[in-house]
PDB file of N, CA and C in Angstrom:
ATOM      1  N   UNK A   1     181.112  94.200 126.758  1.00  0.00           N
ATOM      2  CA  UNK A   1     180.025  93.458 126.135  1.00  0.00           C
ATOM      3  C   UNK A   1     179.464  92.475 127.163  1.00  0.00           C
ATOM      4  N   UNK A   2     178.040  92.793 127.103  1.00  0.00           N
ATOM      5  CA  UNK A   2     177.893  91.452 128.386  1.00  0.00           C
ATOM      6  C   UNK A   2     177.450  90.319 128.109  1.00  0.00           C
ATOM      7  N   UNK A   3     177.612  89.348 128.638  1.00  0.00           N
ATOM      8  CA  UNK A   3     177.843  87.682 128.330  1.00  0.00           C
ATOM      9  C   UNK A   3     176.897  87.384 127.585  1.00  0.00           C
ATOM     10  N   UNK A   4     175.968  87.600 127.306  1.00  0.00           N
ATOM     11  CA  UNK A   4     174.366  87.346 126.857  1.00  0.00           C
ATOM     12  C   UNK A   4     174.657  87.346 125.571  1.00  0.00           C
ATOM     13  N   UNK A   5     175.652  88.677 125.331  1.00  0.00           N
ATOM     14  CA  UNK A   5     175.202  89.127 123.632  1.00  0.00           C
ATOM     15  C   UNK A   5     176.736  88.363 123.243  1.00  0.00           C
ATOM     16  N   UNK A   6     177.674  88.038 123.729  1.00  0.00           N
ATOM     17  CA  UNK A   6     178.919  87.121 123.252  1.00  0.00           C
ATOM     18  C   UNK A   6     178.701  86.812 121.739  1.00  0.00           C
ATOM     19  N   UNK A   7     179.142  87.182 120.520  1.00  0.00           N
ATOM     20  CA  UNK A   7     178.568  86.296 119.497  1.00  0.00           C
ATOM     21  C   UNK A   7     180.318  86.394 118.706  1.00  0.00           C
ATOM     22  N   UNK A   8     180.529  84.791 118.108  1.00  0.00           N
ATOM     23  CA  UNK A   8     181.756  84.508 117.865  1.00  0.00           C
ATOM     24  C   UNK A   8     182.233  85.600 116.512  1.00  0.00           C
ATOM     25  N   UNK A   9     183.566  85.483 116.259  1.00  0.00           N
ATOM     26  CA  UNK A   9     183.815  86.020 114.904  1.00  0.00           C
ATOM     27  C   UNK A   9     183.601  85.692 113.988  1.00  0.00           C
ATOM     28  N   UNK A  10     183.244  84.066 113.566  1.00  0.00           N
ATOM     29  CA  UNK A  10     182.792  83.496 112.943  1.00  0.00           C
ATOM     30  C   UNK A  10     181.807  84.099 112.236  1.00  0.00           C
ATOM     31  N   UNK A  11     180.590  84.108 113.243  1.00  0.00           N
ATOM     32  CA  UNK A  11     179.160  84.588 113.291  1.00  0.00           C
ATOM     33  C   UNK A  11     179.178  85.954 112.563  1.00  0.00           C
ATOM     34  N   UNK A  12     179.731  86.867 113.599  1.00  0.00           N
ATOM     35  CA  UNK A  12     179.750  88.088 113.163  1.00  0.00           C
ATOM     36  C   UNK A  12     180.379  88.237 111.317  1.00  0.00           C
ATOM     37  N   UNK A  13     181.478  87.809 111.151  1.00  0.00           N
ATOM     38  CA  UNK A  13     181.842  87.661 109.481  1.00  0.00           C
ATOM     39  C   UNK A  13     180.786  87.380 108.977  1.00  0.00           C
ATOM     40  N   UNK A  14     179.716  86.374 109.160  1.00  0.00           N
ATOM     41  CA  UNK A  14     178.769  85.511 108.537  1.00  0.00           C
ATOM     42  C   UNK A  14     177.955  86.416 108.361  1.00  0.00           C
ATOM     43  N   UNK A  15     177.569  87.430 109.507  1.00  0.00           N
ATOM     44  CA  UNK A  15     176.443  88.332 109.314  1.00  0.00           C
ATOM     45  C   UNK A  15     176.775  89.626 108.468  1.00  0.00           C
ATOM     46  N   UNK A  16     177.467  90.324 108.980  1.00  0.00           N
ATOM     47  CA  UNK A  16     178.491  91.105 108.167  1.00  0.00           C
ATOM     48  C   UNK A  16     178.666  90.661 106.446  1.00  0.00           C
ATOM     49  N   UNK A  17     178.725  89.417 105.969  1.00  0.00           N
ATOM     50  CA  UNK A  17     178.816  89.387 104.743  1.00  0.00           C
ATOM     51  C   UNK A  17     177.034  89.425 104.106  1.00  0.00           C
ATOM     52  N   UNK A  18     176.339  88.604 105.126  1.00  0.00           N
ATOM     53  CA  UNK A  18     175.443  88.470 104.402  1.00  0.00           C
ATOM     54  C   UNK A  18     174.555  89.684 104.401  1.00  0.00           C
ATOM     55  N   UNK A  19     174.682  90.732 105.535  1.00  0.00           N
ATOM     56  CA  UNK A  19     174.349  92.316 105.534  1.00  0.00           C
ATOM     57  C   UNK A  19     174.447  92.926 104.029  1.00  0.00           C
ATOM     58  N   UNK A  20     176.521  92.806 103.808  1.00  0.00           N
ATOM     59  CA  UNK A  20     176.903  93.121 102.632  1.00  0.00           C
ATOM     60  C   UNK A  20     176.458  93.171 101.435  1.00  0.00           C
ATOM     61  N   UNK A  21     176.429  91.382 101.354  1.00  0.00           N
ATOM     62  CA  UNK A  21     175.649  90.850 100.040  1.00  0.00           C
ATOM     63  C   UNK A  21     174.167  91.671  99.576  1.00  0.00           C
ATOM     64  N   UNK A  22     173.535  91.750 100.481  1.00  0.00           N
ATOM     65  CA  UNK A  22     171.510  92.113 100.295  1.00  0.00           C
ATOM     66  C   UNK A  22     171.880  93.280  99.874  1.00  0.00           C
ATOM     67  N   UNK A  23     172.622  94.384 100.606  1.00  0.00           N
ATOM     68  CA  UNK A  23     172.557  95.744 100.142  1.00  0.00           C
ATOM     69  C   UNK A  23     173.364  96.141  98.815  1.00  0.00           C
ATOM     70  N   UNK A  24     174.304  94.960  98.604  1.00  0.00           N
ATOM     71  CA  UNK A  24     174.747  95.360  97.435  1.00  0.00           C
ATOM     72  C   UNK A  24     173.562  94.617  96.046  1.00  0.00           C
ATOM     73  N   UNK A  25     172.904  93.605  96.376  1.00  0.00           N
ATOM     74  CA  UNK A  25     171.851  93.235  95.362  1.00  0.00           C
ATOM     75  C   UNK A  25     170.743  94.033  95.412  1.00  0.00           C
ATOM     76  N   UNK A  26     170.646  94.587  96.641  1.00  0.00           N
ATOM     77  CA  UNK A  26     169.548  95.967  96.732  1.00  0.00           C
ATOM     78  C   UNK A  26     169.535  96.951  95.697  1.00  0.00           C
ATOM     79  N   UNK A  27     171.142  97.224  96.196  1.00  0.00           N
ATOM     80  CA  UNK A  27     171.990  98.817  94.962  1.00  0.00           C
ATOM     81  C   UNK A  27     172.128  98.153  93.550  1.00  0.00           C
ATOM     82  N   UNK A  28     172.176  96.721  92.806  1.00  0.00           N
ATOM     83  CA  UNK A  28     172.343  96.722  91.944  1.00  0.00           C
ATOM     84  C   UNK A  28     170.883  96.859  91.251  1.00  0.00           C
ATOM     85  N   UNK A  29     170.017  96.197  91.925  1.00  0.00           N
ATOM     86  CA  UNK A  29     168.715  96.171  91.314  1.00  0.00           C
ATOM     87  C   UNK A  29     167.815  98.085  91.369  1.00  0.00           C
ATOM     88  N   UNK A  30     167.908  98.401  92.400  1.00  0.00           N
ATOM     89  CA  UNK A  30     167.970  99.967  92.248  1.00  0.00           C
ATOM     90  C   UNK A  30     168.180 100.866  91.128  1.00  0.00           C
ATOM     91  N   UNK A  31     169.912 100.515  90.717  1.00  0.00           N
ATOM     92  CA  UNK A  31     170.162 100.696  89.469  1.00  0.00           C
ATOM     93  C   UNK A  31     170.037 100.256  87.941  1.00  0.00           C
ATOM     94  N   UNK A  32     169.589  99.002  88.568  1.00  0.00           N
ATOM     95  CA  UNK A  32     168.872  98.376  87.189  1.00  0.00           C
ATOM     96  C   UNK A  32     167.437  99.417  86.644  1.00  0.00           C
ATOM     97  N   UNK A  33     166.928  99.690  87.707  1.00  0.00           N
ATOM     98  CA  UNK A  33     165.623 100.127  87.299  1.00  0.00           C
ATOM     99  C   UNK A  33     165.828 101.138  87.217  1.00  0.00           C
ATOM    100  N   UNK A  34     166.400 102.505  87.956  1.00  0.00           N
ATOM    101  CA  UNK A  34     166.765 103.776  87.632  1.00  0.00           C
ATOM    102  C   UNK A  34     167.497 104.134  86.166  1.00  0.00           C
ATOM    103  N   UNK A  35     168.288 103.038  85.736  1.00  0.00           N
ATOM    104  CA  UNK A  35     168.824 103.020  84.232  1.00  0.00           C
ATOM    105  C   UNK A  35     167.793 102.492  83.316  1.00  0.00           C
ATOM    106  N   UNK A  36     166.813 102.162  83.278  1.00  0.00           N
ATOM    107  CA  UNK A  36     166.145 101.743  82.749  1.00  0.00           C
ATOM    108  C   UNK A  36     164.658 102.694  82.605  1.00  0.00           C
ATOM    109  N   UNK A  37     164.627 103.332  83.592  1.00  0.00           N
ATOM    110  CA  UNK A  37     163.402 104.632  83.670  1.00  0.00           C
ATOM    111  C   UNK A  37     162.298 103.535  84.349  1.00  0.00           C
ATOM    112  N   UNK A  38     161.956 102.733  84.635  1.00  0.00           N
ATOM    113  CA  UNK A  38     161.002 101.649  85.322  1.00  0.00           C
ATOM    114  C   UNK A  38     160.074 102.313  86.150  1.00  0.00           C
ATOM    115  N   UNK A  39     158.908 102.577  86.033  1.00  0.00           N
ATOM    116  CA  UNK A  39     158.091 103.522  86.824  1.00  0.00           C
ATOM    117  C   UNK A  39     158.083 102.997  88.143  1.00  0.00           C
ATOM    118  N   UNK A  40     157.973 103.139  89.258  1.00  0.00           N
ATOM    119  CA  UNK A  40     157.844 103.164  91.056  1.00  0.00           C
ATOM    120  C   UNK A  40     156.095 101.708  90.851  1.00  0.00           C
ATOM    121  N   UNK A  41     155.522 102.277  90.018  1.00  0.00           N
ATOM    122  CA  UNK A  41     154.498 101.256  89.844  1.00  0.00           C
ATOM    123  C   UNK A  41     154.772  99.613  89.338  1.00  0.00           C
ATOM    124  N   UNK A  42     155.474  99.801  88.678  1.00  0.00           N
ATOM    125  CA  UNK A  42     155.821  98.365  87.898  1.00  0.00           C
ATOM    126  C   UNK A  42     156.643  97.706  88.744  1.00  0.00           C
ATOM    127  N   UNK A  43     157.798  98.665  89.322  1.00  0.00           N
ATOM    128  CA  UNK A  43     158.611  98.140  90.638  1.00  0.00           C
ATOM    129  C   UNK A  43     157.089  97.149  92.035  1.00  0.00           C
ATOM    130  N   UNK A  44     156.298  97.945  92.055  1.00  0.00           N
ATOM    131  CA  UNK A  44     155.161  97.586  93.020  1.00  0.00           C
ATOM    132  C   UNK A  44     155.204  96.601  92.716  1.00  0.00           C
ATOM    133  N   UNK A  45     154.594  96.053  91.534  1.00  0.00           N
ATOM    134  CA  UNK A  45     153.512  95.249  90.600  1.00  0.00           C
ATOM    135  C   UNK A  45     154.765  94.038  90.730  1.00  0.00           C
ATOM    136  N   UNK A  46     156.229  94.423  90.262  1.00  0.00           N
ATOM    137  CA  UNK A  46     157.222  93.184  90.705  1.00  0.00           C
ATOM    138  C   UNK A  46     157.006  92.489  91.980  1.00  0.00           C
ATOM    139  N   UNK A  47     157.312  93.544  93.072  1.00  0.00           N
ATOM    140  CA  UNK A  47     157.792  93.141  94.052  1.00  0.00           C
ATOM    141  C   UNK A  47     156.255  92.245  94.781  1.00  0.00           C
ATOM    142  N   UNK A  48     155.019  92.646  94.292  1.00  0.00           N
ATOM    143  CA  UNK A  48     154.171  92.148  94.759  1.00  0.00           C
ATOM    144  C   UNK A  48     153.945  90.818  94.417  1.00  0.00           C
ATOM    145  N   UNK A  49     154.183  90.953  92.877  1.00  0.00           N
ATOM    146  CA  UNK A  49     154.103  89.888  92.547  1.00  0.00           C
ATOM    147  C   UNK A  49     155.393  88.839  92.781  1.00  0.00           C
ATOM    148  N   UNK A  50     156.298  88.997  93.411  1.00  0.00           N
ATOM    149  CA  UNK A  50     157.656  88.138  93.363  1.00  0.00           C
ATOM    150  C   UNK A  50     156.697  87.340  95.159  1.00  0.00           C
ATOM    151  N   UNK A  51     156.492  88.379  95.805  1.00  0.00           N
ATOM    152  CA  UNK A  51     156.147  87.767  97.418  1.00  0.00           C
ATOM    153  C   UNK A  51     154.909  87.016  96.862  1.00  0.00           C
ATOM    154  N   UNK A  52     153.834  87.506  96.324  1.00  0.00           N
ATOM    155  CA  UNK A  52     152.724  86.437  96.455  1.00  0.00           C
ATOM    156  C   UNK A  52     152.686  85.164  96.142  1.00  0.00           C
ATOM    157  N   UNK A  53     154.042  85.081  94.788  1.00  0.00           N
ATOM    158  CA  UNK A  53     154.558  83.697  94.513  1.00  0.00           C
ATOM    159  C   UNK A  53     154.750  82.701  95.321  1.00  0.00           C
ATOM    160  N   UNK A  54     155.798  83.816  96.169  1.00  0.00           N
ATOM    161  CA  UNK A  54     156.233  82.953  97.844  1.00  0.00           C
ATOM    162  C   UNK A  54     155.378  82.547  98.378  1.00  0.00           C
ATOM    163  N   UNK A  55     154.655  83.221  98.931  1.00  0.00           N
ATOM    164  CA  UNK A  55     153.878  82.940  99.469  1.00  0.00           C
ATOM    165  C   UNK A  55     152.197  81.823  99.110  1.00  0.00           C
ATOM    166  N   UNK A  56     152.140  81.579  98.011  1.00  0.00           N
ATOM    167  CA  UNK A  56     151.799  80.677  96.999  1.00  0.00           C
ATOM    168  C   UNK A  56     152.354  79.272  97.059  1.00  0.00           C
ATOM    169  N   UNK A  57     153.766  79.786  96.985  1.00  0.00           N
ATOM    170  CA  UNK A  57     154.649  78.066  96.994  1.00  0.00           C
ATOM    171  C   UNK A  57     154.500  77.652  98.592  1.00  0.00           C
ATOM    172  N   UNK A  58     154.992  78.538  99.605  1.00  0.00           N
ATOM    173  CA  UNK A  58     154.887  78.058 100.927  1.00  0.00           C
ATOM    174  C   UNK A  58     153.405  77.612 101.226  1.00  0.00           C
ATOM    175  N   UNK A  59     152.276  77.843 100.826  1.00  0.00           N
ATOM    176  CA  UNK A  59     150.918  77.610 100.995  1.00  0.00           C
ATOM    177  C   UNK A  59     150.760  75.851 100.354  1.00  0.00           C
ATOM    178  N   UNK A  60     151.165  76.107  99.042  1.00  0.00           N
ATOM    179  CA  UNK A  60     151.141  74.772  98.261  1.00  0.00           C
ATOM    180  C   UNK A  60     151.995  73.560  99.095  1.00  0.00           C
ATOM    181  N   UNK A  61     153.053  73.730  99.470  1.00  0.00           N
ATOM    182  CA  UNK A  61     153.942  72.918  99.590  1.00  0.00           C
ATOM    183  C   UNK A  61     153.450  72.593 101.187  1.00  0.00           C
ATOM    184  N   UNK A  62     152.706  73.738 101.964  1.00  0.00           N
ATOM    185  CA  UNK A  62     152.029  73.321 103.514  1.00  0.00           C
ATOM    186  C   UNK A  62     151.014  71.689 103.345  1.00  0.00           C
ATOM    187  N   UNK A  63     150.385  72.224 102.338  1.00  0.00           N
ATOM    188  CA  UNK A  63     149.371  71.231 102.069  1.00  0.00           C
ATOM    189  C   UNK A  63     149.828  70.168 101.296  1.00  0.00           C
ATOM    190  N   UNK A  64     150.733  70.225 100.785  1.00  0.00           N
ATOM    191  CA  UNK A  64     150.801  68.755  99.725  1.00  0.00           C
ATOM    192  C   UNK A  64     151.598  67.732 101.069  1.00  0.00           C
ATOM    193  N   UNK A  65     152.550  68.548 102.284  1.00  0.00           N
ATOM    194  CA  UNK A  65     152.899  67.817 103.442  1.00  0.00           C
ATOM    195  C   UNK A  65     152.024  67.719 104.464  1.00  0.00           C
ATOM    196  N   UNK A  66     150.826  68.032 103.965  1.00  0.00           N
ATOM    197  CA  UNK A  66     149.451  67.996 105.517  1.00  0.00           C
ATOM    198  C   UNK A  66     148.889  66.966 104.546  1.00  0.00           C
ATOM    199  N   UNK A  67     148.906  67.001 103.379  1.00  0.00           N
ATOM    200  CA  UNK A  67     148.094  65.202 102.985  1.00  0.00           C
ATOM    201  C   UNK A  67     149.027  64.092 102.890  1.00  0.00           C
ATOM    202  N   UNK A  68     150.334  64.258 102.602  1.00  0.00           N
ATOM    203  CA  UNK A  68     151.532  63.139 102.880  1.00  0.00           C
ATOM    204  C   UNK A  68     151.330  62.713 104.507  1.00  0.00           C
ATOM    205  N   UNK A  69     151.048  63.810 105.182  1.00  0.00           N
ATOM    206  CA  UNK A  69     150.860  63.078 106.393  1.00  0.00           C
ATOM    207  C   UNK A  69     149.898  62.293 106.605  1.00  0.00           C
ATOM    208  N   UNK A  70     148.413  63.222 106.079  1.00  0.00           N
ATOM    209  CA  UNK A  70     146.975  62.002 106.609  1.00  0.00           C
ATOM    210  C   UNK A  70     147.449  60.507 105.692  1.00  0.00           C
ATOM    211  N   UNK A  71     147.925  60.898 104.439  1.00  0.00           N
ATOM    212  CA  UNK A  71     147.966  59.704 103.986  1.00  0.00           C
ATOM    213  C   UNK A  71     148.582  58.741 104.197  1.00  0.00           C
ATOM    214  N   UNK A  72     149.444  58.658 105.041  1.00  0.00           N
ATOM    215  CA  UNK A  72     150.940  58.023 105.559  1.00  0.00           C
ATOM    216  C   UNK A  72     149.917  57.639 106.796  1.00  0.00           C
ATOM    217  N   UNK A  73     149.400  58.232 107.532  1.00  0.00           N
ATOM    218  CA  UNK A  73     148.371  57.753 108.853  1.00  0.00           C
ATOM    219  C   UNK A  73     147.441  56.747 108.371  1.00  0.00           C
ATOM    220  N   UNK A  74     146.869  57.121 107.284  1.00  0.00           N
ATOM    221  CA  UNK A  74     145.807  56.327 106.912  1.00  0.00           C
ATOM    222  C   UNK A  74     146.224  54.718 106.398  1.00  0.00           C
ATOM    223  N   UNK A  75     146.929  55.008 106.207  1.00  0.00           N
ATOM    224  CA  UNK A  75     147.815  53.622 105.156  1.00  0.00           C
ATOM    225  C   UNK A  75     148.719  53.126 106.459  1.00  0.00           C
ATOM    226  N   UNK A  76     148.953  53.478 107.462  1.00  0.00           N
ATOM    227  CA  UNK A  76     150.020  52.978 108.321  1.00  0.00           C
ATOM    228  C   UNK A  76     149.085  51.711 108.947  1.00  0.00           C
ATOM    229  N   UNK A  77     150.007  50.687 108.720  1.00  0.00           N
ATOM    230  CA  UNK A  77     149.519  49.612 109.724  1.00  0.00           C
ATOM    231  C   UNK A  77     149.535  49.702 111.150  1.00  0.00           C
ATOM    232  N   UNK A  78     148.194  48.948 111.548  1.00  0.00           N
ATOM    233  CA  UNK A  78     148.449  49.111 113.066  1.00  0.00           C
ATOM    234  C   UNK A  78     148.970  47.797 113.806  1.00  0.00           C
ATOM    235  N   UNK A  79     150.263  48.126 114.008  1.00  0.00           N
ATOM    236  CA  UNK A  79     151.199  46.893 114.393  1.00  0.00           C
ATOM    237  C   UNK A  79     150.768  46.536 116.345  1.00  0.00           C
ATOM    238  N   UNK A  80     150.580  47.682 116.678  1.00  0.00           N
ATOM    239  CA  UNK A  80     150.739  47.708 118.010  1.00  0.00           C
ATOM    240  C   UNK A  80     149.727  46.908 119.080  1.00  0.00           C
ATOM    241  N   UNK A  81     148.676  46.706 118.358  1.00  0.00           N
ATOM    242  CA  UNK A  81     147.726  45.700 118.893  1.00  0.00           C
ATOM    243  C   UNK A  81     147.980  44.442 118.608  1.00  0.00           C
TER     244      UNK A  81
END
C-alpha cells in the first residue's frame, strides 16, 4: 500500500459500517416498495420530491445566514476610528 493512501483501522471500520448501514436502508426501502406494489413513478415523484426539499432547506437557510450577516455589519459599531 503506498504511503499516500495509509488510512487507519479506525477509519476504515467507520467507512465500512457506514457503506453497510446505506445499503442495508437501501435493501430495506427497496423492499418496502416491492411489497407494497409502489409503481417506479411514485418512487420518482418521492425521491424527487425528498431532494428538492433539501435542497429548498439548504437554499433557505443560505439566505437567512447571508442577511444575519449584512445585518450584524450593518448594526456593528465602528469602534476602530
Amino acid at each position: 500500500m503506498a504511503a499516500c493512501c495509509k488510512v487507519s483501522r479506525t477509519t476504515r471500520r467507520f467507512y465500512r459500517s457506514l457503506l453497510l448501514i446505506l445499503l442495508a436502508l437501501a435493501i430495506l426501502v427497496w423492499i418496502v416498495f416491492d411489497q407494497f406494489d409502489v409503481p417506479p413513478e411514485a418512487v420518482l415523484a418521492m425521491v424527487l420530491g425528498a431532494v428538492s426539499m433539501v435542497g429548498v432547506t439548504i437554499i433557505v437557510a443560505a439566505v437567512g445566514v447571508g442577511l444575519w450577516i449584512i445585518v450584524r455589519k450593518l448594526t456593528e459599531s465602528d469602534d476602530s476610528q
